[in-house]
Protein backbone atom coordinates (compact mmCIF):
# COMPACT_ATOMS: atom_id res chain seq x y z
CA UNK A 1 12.35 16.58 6.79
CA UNK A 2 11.68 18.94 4.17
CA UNK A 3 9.91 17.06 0.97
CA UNK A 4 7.91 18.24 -2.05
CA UNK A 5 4.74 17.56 -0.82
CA UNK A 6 1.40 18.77 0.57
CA UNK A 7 0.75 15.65 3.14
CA UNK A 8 2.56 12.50 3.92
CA UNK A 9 -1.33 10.47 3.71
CA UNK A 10 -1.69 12.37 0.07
CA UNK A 11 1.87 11.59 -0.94
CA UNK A 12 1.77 8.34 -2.93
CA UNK A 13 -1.36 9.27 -4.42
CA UNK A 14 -0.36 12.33 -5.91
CA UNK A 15 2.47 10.97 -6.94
CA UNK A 16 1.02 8.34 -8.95
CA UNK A 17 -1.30 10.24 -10.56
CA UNK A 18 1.69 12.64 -11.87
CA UNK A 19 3.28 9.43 -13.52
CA UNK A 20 0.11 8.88 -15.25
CA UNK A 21 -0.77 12.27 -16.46
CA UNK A 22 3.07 12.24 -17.80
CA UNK A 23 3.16 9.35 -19.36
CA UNK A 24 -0.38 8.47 -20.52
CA UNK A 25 0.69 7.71 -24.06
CA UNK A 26 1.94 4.05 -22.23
CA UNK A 27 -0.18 4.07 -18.68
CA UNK A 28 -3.59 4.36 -17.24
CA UNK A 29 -5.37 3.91 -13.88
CA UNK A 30 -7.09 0.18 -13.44
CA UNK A 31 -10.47 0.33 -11.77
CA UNK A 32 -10.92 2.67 -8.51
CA UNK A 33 -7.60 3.65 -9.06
CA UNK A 34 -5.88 0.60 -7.59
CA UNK A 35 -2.88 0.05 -9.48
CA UNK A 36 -1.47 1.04 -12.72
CA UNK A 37 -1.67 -1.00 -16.09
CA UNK A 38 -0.64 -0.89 -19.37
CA UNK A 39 -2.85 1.24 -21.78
CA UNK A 40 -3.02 -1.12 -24.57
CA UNK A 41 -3.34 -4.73 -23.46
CA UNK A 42 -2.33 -7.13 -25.56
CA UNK A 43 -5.41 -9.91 -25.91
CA UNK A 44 -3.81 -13.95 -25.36
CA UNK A 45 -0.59 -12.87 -23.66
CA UNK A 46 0.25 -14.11 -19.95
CA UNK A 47 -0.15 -10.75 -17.62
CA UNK A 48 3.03 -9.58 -15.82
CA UNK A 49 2.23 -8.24 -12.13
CA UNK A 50 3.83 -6.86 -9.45
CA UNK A 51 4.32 -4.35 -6.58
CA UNK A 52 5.21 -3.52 -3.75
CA UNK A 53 5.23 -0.44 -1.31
CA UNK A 54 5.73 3.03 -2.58
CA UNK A 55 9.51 4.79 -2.05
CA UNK A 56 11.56 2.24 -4.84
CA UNK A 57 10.16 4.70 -7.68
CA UNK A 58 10.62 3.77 -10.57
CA UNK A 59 10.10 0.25 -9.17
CA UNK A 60 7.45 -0.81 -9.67
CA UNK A 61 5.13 1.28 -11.65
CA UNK A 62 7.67 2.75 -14.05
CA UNK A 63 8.45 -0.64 -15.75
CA UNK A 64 4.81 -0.50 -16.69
CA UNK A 65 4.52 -0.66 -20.13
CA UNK A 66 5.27 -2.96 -23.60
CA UNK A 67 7.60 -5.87 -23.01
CA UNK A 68 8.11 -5.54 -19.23
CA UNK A 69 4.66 -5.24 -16.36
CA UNK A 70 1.27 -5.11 -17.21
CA UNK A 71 0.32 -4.06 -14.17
CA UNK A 72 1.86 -2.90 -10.75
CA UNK A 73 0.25 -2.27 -7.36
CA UNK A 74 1.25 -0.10 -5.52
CA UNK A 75 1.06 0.62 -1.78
CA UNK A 76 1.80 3.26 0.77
CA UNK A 77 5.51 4.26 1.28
CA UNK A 78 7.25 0.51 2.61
CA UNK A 79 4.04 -0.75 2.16
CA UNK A 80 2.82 -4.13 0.68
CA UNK A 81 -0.18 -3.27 -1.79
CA UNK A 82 -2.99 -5.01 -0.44
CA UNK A 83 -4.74 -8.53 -1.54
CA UNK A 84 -7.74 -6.77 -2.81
CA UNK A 85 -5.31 -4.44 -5.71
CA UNK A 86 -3.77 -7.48 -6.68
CA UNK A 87 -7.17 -9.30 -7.19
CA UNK A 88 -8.19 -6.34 -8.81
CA UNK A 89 -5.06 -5.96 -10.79
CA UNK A 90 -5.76 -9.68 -12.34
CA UNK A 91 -9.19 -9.42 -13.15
CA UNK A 92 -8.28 -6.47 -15.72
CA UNK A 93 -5.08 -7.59 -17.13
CA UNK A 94 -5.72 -11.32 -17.87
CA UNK A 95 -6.83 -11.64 -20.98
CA UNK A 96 -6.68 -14.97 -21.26
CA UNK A 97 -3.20 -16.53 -20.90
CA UNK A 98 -3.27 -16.59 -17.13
CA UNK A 99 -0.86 -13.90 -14.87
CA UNK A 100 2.26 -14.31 -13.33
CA UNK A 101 3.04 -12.42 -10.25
CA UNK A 102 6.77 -11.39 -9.58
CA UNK A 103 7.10 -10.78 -6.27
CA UNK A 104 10.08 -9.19 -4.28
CA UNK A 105 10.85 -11.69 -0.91
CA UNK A 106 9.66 -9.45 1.81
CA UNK A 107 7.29 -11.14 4.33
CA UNK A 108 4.37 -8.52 3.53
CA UNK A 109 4.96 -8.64 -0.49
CA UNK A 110 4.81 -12.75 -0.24
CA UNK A 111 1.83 -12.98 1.88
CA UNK A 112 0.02 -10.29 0.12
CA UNK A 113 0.51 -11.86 -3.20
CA UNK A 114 -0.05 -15.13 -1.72
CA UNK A 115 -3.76 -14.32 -0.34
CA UNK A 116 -4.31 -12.30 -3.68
CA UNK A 117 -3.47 -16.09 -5.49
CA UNK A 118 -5.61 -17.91 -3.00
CA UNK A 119 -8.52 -15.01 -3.97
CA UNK A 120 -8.51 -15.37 -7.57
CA UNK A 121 -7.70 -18.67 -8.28
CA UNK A 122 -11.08 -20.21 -9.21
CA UNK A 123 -11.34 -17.30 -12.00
CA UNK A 124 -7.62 -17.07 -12.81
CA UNK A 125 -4.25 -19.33 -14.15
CA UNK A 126 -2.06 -18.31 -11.47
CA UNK A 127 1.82 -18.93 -10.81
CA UNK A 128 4.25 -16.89 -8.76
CA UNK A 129 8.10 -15.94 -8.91
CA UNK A 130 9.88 -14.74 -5.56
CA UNK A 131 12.77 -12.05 -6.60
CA UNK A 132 15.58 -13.15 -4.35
CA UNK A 133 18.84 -11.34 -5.52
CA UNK A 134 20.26 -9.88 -2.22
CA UNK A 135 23.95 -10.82 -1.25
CA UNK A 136 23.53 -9.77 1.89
CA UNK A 137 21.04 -11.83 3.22
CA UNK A 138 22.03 -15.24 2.40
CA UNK A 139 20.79 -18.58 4.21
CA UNK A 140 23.11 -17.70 7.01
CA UNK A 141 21.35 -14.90 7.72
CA UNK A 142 17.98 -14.52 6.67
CA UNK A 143 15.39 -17.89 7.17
CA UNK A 144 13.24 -16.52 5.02
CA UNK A 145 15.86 -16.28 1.71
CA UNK A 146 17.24 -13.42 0.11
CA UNK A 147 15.68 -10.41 -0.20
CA UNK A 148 14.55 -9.18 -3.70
CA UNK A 149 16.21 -5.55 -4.34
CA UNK A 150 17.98 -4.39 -7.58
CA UNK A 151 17.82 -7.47 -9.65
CA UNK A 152 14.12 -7.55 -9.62
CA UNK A 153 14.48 -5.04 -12.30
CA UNK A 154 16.64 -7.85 -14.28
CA UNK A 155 13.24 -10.28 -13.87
CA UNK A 156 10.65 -8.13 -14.50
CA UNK A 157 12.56 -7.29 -18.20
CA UNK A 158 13.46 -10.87 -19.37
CA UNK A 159 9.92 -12.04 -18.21
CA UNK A 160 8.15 -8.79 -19.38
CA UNK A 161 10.00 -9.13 -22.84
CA UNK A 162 9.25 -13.60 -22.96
CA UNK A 163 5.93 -12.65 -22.07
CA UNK A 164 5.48 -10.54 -25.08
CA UNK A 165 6.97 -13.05 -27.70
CA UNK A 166 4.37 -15.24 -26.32
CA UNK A 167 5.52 -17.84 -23.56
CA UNK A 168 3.46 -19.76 -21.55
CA UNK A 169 2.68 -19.26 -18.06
CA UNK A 170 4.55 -22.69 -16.75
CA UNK A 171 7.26 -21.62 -19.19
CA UNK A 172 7.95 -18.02 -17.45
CA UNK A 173 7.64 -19.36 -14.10
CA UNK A 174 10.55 -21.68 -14.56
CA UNK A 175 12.71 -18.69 -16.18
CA UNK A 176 11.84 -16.78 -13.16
CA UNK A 177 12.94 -19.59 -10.86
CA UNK A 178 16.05 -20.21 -13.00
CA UNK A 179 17.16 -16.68 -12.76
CA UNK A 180 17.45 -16.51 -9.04
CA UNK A 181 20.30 -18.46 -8.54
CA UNK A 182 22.43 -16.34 -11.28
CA UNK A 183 21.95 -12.41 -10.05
CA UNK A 184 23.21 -11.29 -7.01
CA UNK A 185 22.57 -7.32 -5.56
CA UNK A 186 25.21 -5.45 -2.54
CA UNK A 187 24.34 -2.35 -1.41
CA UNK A 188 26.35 0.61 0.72
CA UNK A 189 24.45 3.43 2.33
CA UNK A 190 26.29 6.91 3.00
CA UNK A 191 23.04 8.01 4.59
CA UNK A 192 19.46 6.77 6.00
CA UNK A 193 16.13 7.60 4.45
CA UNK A 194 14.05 10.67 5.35
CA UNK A 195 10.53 9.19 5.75
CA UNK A 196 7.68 11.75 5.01
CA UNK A 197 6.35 11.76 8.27
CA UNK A 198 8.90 11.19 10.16
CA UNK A 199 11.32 14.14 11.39
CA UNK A 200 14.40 11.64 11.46
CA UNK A 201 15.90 9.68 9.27
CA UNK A 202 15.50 5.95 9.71
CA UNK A 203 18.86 5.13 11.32
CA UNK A 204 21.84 7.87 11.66
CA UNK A 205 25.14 7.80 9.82
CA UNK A 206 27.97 9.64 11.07
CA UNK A 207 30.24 11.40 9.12
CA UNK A 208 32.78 8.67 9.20
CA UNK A 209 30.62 5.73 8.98
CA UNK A 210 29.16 4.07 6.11
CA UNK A 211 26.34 1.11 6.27
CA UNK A 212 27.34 -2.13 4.25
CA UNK A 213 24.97 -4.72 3.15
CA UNK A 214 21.27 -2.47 2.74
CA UNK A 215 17.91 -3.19 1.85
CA UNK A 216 15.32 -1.10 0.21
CA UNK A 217 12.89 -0.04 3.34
CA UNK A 218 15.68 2.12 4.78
CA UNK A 219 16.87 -0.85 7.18
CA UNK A 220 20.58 -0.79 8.42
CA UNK A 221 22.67 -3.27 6.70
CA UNK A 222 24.69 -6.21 7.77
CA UNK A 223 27.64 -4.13 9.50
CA UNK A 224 28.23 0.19 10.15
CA UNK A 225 31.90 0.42 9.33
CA UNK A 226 34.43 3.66 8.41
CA UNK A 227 33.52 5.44 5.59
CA UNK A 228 36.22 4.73 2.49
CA UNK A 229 37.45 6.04 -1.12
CA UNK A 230 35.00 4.67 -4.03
CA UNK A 231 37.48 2.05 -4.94
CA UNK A 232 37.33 0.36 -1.40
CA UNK A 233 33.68 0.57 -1.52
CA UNK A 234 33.17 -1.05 -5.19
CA UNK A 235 35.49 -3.65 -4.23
CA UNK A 236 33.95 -4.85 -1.05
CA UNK A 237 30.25 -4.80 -2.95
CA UNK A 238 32.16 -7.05 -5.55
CA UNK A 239 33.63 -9.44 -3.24
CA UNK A 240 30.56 -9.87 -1.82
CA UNK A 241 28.48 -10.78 -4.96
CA UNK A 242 31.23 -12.95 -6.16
CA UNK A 243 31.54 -15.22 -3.12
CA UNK A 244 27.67 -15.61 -3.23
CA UNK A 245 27.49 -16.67 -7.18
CA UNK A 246 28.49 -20.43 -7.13
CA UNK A 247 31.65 -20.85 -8.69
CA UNK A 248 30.80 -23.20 -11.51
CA UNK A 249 28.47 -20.42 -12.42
CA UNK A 250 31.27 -18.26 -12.80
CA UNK A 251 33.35 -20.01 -15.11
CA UNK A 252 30.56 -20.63 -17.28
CA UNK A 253 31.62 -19.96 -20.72
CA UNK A 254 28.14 -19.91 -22.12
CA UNK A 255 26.49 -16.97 -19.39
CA UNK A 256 26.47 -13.41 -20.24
CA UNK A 257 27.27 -11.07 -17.78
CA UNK A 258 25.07 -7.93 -17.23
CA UNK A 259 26.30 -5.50 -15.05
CA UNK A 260 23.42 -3.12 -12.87
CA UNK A 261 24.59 0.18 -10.97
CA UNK A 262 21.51 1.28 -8.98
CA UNK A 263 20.97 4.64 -7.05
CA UNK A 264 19.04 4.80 -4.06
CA UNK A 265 17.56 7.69 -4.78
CA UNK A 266 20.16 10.48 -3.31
CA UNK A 267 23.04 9.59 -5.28
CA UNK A 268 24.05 12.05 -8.14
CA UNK A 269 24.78 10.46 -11.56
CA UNK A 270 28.06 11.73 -11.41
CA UNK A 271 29.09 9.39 -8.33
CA UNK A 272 26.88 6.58 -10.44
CA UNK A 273 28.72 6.33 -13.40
CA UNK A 274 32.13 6.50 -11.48
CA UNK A 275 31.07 3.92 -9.71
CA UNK A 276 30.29 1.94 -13.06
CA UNK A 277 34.06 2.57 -14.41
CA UNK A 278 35.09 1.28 -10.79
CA UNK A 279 32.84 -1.77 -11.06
CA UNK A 280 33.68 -3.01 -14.41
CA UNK A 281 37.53 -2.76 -13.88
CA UNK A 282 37.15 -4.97 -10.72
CA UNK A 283 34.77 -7.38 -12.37
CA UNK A 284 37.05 -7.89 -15.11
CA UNK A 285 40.24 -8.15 -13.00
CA UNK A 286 38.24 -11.38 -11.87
CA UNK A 287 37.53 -12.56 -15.79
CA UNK A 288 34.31 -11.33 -15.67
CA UNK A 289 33.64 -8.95 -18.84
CA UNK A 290 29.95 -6.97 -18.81
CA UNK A 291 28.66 -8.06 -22.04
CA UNK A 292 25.55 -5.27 -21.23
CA UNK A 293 25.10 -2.80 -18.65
CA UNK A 294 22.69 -0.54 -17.16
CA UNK A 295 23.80 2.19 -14.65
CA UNK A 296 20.93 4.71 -12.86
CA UNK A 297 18.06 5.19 -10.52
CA UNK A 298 15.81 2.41 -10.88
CA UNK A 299 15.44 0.44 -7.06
CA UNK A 300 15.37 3.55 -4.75
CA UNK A 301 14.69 3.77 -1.06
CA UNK A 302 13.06 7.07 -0.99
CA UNK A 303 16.25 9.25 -0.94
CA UNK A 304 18.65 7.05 0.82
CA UNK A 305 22.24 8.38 -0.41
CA UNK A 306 23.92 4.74 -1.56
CA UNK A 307 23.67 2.40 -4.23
CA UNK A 308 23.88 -0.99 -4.97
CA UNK A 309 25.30 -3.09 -7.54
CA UNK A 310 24.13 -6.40 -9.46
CA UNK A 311 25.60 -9.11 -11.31
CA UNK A 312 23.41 -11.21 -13.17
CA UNK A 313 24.15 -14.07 -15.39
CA UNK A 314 22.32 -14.67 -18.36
CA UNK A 315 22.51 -16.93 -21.12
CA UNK A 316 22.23 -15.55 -24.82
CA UNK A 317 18.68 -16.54 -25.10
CA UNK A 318 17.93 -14.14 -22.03
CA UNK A 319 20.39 -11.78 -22.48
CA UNK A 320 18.08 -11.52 -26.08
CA UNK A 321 15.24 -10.81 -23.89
CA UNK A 322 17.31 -8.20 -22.18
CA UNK A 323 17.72 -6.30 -25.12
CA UNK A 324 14.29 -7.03 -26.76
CA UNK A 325 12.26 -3.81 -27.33
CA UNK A 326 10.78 -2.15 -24.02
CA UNK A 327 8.70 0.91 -23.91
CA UNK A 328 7.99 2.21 -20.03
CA UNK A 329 8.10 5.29 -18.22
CA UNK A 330 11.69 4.42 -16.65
CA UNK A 331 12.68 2.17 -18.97
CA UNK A 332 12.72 2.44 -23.03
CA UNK A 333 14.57 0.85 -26.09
């Protein structure tokens, strides 16, 4: 596959120093070039971190930045980062409030993270949330628990932005934890990712065939079914988030709902924001009316051609951290 690129083992690399060269006003290199952390840290304030493998650009190290990560690790493409970047990652961001480590639930992210805990705790305050969003991995699927895709992007803000009005490590934790059972993420793939070593994509679509129910690492979904208009897409994406959002949740008159369209990285903006006008009408046919929204390319798998949408939640306290101020490379208000 043809890719912008001099070699797949310089790839991630390269690309990571580009973000930092463009955007060094907000980001800088940690120590041996590890991860990525804010420039200016703020002294007494809990440390956001997180990661994961390279190919969800912007995730993770585009939400870098005031009021969202302080630091993100970064590994090779579908890659956990490694214990020792994480370790390294909290020795230069903690200054002196402890860190809290946001973690997406993929068996490599949580035992990476995990090990990095276990490293550092005798010199660090330590607690962990595990981003579990996806709809299509429920308990009857996955033993493990949801996988954490889109609406990690939803935790990383409202912790990122409580972080930076000064809450307590215990305190974020338990928003983290609270937040899970309120956003859920579908995805739709129209074609597999083009890995930059590989020749092939990861699995093959025909022309007819579309792949319900994605992850992130270019995986195939929970079913391969005939492709469809937008409309029958958008609505099967919807049904599924609603029937995994417990009800009373639903009729909650005192949650917010935010409303997430995600591209997986080969999906034109056009074909976004349709899908956006598509979403909200079926959302509010069901009495659910998007109080905010954000619709782009922020959870990618490489250049998958798909997208995914999320439904969080919120209540007016966190929808306020939604909206608080946020200055990243992908992300800015």
């Amino acid at each position: 596959m043809k890719k912008i690129m001099n070699a797949p083992e310089r790839f991630v690399a390269e690309s990571l120093e580009g973000l930092v060269r463009a955007h060094e006003d907000l980001v800088v290199f940690g120590g041996e070039r590890k991860f990525i952390r804010r420039r200016h840290l703020a002294p007494g304030k809990v440390a956001v971190i997180s990661g994961g493998g390279a190919g969800h650009e912007p995730l993770h190290s585009g939400f870098v930045g005031h009021g969202m990560l302080d630091a993100a690790c970064t590994g090779h493409v579908f890659t956990s980062p490694t214990p020792d970047q994480i370790v390294a990652a909290m020795d230069e961001t903690d200054t002196g409030a402890g860190c809290l480590l946001i973690v997406k639930n993929y068996d490599g992210d949580v035992m990476n993270f995990e090990m990095a805990a276990e490293m550092a705790a005798s010199r660090h305050a330590i607690e962990t949330v595990i981003v579990e969003d996806d709809a299509a991995t429920g308990p009857a699927v996955r033993s493990r628990g949801r996988r954490g895709v889109a609406g990690t992007i939803v935790v990383e803000k409202l912790l990122g932005a409580a972080a930076e009005r000064g809450a307590e490590l215990g305190a974020l934790k338990e928003l983290g934890e609270g937040l899970n059972a309120r956003i859920r993420s579908m995805g739709v793939a129209l074609r597999g990712v083009a890995m930059p070593n590989n020749p092939r994509e990861t699995f093959d679509l025909g022309p007819e065939e579309m792949e319900i129910g994605v992850g992130i690492h270019g995986e195939p979904g929970l079913t391969r079914t005939g492709f469809a208009d937008a409309d029958a897409i958008i609505r099967r994406l919807g049904e599924a988030i609603l029937a995994e959002l417990p009800p009373e949740l639903l009729g909650d008159p005192d949650l917010r709902p935010l409303l997430l369209v995600n591209g997986f990285g080969g999906t034109p903006p056009i074909e976004l924001y349709l899908a956006y006008g598509l979403a909200r009408r079926f959302f509010e046919a069901h009495g659910i009316v998007p109080v905010r929204s954000l619709t782009g390319t922020f959870v990618t798998s490489l250049d998958m051609a798909g997208l995914s949408l999320t439904l969080a939640l919120l209540t007016p306290d966190q929808l306020a951290l939604w909206g608080a101020p946020v200055a990243t490379p992908a992300l800015s208000w």
